[in-house]
Protein backbone atom coordinates (compact mmCIF):
# COMPACT_ATOMS: atom_id res chain seq x y z
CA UNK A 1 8.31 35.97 -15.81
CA UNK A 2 5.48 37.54 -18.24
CA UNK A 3 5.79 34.04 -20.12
CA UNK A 4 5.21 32.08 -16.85
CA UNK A 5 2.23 33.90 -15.98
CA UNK A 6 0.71 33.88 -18.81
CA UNK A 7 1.18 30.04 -19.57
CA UNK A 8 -0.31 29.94 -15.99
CA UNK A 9 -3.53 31.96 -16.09
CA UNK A 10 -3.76 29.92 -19.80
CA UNK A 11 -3.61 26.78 -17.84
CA UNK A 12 -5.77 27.95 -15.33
CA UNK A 13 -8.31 28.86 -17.85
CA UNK A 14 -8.27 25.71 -19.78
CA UNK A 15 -8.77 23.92 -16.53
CA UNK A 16 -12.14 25.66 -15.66
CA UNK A 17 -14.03 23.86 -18.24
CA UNK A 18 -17.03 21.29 -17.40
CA UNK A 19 -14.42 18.25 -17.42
CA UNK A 20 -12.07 20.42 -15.23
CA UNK A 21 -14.75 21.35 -12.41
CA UNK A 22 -16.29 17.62 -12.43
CA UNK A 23 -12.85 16.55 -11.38
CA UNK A 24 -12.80 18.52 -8.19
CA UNK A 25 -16.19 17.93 -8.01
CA UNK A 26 -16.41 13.70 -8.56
CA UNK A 27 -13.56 13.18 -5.55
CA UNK A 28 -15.78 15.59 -3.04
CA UNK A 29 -18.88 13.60 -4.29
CA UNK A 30 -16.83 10.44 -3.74
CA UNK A 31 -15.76 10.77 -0.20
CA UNK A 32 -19.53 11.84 0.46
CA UNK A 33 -20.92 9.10 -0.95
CA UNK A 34 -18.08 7.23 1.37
CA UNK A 35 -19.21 8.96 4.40
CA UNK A 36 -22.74 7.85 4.50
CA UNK A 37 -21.63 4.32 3.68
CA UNK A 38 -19.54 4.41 6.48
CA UNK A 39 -22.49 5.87 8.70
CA UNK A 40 -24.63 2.96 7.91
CA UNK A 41 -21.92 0.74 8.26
CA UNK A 42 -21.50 2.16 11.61
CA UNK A 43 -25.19 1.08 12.59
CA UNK A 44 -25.62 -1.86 11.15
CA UNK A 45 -24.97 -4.91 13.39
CA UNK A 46 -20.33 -5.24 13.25
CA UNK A 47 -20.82 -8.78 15.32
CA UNK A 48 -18.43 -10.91 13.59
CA UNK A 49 -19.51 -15.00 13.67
CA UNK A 50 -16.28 -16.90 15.46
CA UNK A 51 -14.58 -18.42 12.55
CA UNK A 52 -11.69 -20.94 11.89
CA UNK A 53 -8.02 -20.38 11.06
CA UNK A 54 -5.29 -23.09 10.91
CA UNK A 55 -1.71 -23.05 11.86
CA UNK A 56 1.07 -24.84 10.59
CA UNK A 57 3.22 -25.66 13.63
CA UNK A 58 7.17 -26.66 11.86
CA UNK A 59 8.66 -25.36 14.91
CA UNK A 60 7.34 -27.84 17.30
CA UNK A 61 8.43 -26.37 20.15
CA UNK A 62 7.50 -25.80 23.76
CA UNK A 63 7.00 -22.00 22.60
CA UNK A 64 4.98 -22.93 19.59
CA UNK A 65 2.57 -24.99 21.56
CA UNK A 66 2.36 -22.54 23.91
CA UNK A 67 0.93 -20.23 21.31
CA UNK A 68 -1.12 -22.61 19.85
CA UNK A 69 -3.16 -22.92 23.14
CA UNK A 70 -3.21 -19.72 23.94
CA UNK A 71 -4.87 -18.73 20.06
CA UNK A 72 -7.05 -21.39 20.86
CA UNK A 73 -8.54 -19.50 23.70
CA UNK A 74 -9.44 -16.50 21.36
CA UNK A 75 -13.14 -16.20 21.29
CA UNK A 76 -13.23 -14.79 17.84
CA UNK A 77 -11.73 -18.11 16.45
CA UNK A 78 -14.53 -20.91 16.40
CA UNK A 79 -11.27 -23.55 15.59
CA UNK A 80 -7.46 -23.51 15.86
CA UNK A 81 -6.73 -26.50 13.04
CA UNK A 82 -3.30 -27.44 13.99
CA UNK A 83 -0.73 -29.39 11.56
CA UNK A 84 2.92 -30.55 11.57
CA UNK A 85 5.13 -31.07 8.55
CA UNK A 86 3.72 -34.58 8.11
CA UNK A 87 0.66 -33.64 7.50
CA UNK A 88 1.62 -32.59 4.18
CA UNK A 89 4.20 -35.22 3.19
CA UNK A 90 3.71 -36.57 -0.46
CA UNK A 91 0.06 -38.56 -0.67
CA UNK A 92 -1.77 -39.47 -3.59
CA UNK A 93 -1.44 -36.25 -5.22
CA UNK A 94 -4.76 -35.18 -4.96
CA UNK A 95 -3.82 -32.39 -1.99
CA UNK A 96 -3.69 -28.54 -3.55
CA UNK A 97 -1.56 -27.99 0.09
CA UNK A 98 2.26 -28.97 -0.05
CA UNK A 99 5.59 -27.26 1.35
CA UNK A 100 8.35 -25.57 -0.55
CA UNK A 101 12.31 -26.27 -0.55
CA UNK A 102 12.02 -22.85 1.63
CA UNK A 103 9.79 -24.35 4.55
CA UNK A 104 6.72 -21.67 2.92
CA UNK A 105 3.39 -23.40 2.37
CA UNK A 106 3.13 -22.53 -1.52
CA UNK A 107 0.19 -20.72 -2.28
CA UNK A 108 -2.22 -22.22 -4.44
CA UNK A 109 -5.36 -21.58 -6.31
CA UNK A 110 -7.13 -24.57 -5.23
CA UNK A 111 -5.72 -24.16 -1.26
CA UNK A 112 -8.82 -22.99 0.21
CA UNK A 113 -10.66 -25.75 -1.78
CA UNK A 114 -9.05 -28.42 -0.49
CA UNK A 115 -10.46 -29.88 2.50
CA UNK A 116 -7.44 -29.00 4.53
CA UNK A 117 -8.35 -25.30 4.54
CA UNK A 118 -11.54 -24.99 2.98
CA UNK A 119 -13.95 -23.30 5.96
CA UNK A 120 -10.43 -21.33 6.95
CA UNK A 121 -10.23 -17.44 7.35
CA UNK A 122 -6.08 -17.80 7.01
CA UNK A 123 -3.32 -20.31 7.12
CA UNK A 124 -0.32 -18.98 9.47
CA UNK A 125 2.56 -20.93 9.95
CA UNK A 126 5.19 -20.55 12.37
CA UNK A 127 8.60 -21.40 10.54
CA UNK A 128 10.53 -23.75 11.62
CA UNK A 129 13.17 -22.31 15.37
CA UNK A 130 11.37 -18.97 14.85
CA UNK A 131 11.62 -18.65 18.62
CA UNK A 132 14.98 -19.37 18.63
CA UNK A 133 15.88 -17.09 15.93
CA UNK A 134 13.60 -14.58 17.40
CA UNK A 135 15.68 -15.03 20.48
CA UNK A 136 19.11 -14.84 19.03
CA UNK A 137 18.38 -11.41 17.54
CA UNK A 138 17.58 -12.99 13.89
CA UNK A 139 13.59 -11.64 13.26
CA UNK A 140 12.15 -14.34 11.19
CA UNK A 141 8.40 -13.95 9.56
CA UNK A 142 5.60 -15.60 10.53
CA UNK A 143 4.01 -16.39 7.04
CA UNK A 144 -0.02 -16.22 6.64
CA UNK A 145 -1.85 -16.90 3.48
CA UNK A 146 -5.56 -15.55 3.27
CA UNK A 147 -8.39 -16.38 2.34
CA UNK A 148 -9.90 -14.18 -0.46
CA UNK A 149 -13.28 -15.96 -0.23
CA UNK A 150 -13.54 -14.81 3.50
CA UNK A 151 -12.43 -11.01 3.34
CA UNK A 152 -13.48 -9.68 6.44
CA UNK A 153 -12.06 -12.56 8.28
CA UNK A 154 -9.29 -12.79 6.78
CA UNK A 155 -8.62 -8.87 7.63
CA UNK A 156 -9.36 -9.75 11.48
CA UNK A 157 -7.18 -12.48 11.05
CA UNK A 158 -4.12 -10.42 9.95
CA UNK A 159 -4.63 -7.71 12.19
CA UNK A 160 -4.72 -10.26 15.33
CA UNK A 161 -1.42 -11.70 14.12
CA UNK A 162 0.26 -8.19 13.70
CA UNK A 163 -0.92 -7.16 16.65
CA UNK A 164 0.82 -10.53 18.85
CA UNK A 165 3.68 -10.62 16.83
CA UNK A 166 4.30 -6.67 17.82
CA UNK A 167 3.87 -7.70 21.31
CA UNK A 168 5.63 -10.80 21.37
CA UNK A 169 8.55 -8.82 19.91
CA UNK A 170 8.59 -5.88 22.45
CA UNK A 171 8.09 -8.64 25.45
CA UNK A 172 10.72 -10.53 24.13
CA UNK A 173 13.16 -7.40 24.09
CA UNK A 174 12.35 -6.64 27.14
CA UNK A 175 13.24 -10.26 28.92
CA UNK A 176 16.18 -10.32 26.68
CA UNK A 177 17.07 -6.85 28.01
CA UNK A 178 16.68 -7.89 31.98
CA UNK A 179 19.20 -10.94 31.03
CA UNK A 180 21.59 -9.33 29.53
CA UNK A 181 21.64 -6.92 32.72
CA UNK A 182 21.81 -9.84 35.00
CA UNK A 183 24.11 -11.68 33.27
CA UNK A 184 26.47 -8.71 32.57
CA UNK A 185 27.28 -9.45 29.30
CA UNK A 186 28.13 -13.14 29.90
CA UNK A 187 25.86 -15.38 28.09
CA UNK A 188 26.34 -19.22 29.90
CA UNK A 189 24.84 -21.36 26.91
CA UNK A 190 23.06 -23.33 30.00
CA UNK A 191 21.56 -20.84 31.54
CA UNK A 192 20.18 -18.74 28.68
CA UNK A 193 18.41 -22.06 27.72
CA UNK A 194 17.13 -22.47 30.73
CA UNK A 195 16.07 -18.41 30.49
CA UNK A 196 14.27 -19.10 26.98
CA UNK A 197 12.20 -21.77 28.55
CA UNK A 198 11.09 -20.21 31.74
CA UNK A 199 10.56 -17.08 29.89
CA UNK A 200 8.83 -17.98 27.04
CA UNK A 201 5.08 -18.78 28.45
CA UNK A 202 5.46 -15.57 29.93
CA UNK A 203 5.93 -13.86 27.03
CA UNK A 204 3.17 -15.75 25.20
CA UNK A 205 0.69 -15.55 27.71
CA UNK A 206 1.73 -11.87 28.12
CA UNK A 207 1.03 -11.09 24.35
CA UNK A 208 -2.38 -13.28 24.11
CA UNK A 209 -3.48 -11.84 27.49
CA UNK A 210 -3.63 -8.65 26.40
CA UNK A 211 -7.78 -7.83 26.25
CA UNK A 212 -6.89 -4.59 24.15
CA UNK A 213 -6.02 -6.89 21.12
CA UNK A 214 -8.89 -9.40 20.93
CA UNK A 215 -11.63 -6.81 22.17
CA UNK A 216 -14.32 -6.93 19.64
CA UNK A 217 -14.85 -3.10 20.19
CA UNK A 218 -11.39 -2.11 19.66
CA UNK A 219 -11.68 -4.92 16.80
CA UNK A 220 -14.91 -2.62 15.47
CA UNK A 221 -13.21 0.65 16.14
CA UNK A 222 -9.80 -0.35 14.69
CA UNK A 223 -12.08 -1.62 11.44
CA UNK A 224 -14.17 1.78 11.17
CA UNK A 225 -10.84 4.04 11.16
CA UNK A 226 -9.09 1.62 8.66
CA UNK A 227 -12.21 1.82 6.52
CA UNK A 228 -12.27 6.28 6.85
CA UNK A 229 -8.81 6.02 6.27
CA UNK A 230 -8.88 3.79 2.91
CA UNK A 231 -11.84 5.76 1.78
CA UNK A 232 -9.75 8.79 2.25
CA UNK A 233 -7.02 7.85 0.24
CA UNK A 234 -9.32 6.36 -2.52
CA UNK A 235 -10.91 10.11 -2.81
CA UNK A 236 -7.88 12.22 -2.47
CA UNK A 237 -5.92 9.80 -4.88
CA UNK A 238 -8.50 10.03 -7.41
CA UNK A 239 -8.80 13.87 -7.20
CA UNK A 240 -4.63 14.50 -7.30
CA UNK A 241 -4.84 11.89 -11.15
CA UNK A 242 -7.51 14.12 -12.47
CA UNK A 243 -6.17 17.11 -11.80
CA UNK A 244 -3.06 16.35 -12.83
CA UNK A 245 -4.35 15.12 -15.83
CA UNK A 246 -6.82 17.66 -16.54
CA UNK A 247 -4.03 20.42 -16.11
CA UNK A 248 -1.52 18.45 -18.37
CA UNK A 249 -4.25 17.21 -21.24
CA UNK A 250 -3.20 19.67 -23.54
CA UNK A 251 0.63 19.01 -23.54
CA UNK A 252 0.65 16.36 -26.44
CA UNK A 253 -1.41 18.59 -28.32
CA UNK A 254 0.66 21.85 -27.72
CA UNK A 255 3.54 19.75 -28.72
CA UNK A 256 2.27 18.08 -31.66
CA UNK A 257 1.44 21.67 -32.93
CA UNK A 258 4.39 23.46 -32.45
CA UNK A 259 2.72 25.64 -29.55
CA UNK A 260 5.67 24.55 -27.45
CA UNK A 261 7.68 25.75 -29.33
CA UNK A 262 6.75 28.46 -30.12
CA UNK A 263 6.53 29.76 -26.30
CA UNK A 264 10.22 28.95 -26.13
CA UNK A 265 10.81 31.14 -29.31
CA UNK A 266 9.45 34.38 -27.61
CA UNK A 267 11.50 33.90 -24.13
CA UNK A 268 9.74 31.04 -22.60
CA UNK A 269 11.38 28.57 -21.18
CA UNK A 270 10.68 24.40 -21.21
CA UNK A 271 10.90 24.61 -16.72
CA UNK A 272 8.78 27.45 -16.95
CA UNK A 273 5.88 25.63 -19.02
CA UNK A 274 5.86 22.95 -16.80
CA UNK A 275 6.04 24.52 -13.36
CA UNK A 276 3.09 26.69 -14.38
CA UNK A 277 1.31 23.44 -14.83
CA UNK A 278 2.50 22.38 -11.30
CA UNK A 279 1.46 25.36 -10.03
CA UNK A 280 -2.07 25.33 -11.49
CA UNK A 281 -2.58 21.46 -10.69
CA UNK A 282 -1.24 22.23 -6.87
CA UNK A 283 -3.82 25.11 -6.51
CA UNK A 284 -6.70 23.00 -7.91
CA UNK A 285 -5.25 20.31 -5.70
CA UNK A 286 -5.07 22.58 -2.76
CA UNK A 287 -8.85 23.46 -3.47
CA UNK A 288 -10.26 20.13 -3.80
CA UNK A 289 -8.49 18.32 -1.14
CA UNK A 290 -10.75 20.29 1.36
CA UNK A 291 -13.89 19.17 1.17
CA UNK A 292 -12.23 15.58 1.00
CA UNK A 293 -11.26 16.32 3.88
CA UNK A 294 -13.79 17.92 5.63
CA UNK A 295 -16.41 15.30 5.29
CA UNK A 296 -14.54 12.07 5.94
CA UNK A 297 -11.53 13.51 8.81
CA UNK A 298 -9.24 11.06 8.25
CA UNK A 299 -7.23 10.47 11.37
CA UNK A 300 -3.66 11.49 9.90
CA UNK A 301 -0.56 12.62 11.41
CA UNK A 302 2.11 15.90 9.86
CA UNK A 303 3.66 13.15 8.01
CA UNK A 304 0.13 11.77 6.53
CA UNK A 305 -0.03 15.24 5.46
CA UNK A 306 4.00 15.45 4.03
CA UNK A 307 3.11 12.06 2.03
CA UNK A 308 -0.34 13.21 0.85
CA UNK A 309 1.79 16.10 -0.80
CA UNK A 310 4.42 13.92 -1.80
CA UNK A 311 1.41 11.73 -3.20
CA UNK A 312 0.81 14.67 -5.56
CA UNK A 313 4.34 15.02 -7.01
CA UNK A 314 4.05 11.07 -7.76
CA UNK A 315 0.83 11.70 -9.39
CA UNK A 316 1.58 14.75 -11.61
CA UNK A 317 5.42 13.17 -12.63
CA UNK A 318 3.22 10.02 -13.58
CA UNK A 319 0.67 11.80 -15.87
CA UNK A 320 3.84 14.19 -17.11
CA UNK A 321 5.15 10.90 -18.10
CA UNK A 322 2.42 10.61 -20.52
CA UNK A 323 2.47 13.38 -22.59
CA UNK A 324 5.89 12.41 -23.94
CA UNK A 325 4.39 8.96 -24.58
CA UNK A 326 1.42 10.12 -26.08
CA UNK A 327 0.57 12.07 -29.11
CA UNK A 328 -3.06 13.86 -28.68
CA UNK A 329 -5.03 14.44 -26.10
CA UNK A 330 -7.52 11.77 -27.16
CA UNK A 331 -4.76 8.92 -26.44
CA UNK A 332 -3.46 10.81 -23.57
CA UNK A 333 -6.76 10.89 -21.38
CA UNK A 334 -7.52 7.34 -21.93
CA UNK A 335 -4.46 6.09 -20.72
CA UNK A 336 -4.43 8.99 -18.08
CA UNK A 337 -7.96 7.30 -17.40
CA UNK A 338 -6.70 3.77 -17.34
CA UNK A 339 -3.72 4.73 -15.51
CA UNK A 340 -6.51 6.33 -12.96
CA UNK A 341 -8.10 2.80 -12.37
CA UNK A 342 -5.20 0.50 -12.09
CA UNK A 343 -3.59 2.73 -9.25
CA UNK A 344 -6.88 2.85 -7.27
CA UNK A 345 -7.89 -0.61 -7.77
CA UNK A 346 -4.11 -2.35 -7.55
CA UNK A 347 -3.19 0.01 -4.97
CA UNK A 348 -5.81 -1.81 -2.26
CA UNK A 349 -7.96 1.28 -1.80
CA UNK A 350 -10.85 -0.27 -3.74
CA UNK A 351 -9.80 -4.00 -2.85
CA UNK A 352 -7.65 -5.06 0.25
CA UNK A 353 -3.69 -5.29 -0.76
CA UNK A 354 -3.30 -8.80 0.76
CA UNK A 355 -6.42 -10.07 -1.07
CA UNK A 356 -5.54 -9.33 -4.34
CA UNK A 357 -3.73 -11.46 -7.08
CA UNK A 358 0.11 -11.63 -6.98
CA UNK A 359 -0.04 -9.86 -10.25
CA UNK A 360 -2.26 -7.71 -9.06
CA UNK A 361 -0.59 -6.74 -6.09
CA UNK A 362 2.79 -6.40 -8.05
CA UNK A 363 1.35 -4.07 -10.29
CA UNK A 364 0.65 -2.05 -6.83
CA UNK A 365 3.67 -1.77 -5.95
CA UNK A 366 4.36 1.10 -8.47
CA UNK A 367 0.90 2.79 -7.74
CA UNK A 368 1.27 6.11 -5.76
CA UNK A 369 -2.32 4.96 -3.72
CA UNK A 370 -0.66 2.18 -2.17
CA UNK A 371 1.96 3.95 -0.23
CA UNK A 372 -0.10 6.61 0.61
CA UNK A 373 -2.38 4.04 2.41
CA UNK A 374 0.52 2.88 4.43
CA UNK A 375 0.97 6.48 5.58
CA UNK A 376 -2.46 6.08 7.99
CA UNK A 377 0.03 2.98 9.56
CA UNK A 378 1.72 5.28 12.12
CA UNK A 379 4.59 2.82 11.65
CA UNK A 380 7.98 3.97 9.69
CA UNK A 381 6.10 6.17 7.67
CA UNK A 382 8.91 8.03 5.93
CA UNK A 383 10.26 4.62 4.82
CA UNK A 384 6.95 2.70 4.15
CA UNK A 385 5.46 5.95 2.51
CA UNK A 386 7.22 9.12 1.75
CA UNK A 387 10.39 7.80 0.37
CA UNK A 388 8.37 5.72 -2.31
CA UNK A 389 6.53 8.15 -3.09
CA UNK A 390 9.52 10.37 -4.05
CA UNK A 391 10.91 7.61 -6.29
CA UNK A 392 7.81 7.53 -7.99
CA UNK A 393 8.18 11.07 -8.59
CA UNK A 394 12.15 11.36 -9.34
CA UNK A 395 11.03 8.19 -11.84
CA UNK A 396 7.99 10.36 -13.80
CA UNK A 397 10.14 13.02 -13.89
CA UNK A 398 13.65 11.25 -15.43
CA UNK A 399 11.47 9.47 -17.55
CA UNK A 400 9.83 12.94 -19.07
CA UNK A 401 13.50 14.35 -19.05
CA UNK A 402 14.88 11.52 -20.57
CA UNK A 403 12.18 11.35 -23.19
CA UNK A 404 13.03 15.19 -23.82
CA UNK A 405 16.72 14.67 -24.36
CA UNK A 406 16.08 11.71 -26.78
CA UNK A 407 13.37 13.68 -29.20
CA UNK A 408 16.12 16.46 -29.13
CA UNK A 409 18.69 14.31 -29.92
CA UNK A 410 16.56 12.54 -32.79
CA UNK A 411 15.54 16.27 -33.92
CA UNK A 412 19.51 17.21 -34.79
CA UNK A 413 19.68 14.19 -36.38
CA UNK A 414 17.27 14.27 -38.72
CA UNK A 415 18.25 18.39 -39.38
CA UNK A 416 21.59 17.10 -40.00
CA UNK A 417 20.45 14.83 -42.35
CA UNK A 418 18.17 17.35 -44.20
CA UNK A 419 21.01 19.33 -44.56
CA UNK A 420 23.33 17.20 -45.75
CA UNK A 421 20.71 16.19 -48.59
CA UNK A 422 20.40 19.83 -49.53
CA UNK A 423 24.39 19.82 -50.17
């Protein structure tokens, strides 16, 4: 135990240097610097000019056009552009917009320039017999393409069709529920058609009707605790890399100069080095997380708070990754750094997720920020947010152990080879 707490209060001290305090210091500056933005945010005028979507109708159904007029009767949308699968039959070429063998619009670079789409928030297309499928207990997507030249429409525009598909799905469990009750079980083909169609402009109207989801206030509101939230996670994601960084800088170096070593040749063991360094990076964590939290108040839940902690595991297995792919501390911190960047910026806390590039966005998908974002959904977090997280951390760490196990490997080698020279 005297080797663990000394590597500790060693790690503790090398910590407390300039670079070390700026990086509690930077995240608490950070979420400051967020807070006021989000005050005059806040002030300034949030009145959002009606704007036009389009929707690709291949269901062509009673349902379907049901929805249609009822999105056209959403004041926030200036224009409902409505097309059918021949609208994008083969022409002359000179259309960016075509289908794919799977019934998806393909996305395109040149979408929102072509005069299809071009003054457009979103495309959303309703697939074709969603509502059939939806009925017969076979949830099919509802795809939407945005538009990353209109960003804050194209946010409204996915939250609106989040919020209607939620409610179309609980309505439509409910009616399916009360049929199944009167119909005890027995489903007469006839009749359940004849139940879809008298059902489904209820459900429709039911799900459009709803003021609470087209409000403009609740629009604003919804908007100003997404924005504290994302802010949040940018500034407590950037302070758990540094400090994981800053408390695991001198790893390469204490490798490359037999330091390691050395503390296992007086009692110490490998686990012990690096659980003091877990240790010290939690505490600094611990410490810096506070003001974060303090100035912006994030509106989290216990398990925001489990996968903010499980956020810090993913970060500090991450930059242990490092060390055993680095080989000074020079190299280490500026891929530590770069490492820093990519997460916050791929992992839509700087940028919006669904706005971003594919490769972009499928470089977030490994980025601890990203899932602790979709903690502040309320919605399967433990799926959509802890679990990741934890196989971001299981992966840092298996790839330092495995790492480990291969230099040791190499090391008998080569002794074994030395020796066998000496012979």
């Amino acid at each position: 135990m005297k080797s663990f707490f000394a590597s500790l209060y060693k790690d503790i001290c090398l910590f407390l240097s300039v670079s070390g305090l700026l990086s509690l210091l930077l995240p608490a500056l950070a979420a400051a610097a967020f807070f006021f933005g989000l005050s005059d945010s806040s002030k300034a005028d949030m009145t959002v000019k009606p704007f036009a979507v389009a929707l690709v109708d291949l269901d062509e159904t009673e349902m379907s056009e049901t929805l249609i007029d009822q999105f056209s009767e959403v004041e926030l949308l200036s224009e409902v552009r409505v097309y059918h699968r021949g609208d994008f039959a083969e022409t002359d070429g000179k259309t960016e917009v075509r289908l794919g063998a799977d019934d998806k619009l393909v996305p395109s670079d040149g979408m929102f320039s072509d005069e299809l789409f071009s003054d457009c928030a979103a495309v959303i297309t309703v697939p074709l017999d969603f509502f059939y499928d939806a009925y017969t207990g076979d949830e099919g997507p509802v795809h939407v393409i945005l538009n990353g030249k209109m960003p804050l429409e194209s946010a409204l525009t996915e939250n609106i069709v989040g919020s209607v598909m939620g409610i179309l799905k609980s309505e439509r469990a409910a009616w399916y529920a009360a049929y199944s009750l009167k119909a005890g079980g027995e489903f007469d083909p006839a009749d359940f058609d004849s139940f879809c169609a008298d059902s489904s402009i209820s459900i429709v109207a039911s799900a459009l009707g709803r003021k609470s989801v087209l409000d403009d206030r609740d629009t604003t509101e919804q908007m100003k605790s997404s924005t504290k939230n994302t802010f949040f996670t940018c500034a407590c994601s950037m302070l758990l890399l540094f400090v994981s960084a800053g408390v695991l800088k001198t790893l390469p170096d204490e490798r490359r100069l037999g330091l390691v070593d050395r503390f296992v040749s007086i009692g110490g063991k490998p686990f012990s080095l690096i659980l003091s360094k877990l240790l010290a990076a939690a505490v600094f964590c611990a410490v810096g997380i506070v003001p974060v939290l303090l100035i912006l108040r994030p509106e989290a839940s216990a398990l925001t708070y489990a996968a903010i902690v499980c956020c810090f595991f993913a970060s500090f297995a991450v930059m242990l990754a490092l060390t055993r792919l680095t080989r000074s501390t020079e190299q280490y911190m500026l891929f530590g750094g770069l490492i820093t960047v990519a997460s916050l910026l791929f992992g839509g806390t700087i940028y919006p997720s669904p706005l971003l590039p594919k490769f972009a966005s499928a470089i977030g998908v490994i980025t601890a920020p990203r899932y602790l974002l979709n903690s502040f959904n309320q919605n399967n977090i433990f799926k959509k947010s802890i679990l990741p997280l934890m196989i971001i951390a299981l992966a840092g760490f298996a790839v330092y152990v495995g790492a480990q196990l291969v230099e040791a490997a190499w090391s008998r080698r080569m002794n074994a080879l030395k020796g066998g020279d000496r012979r």
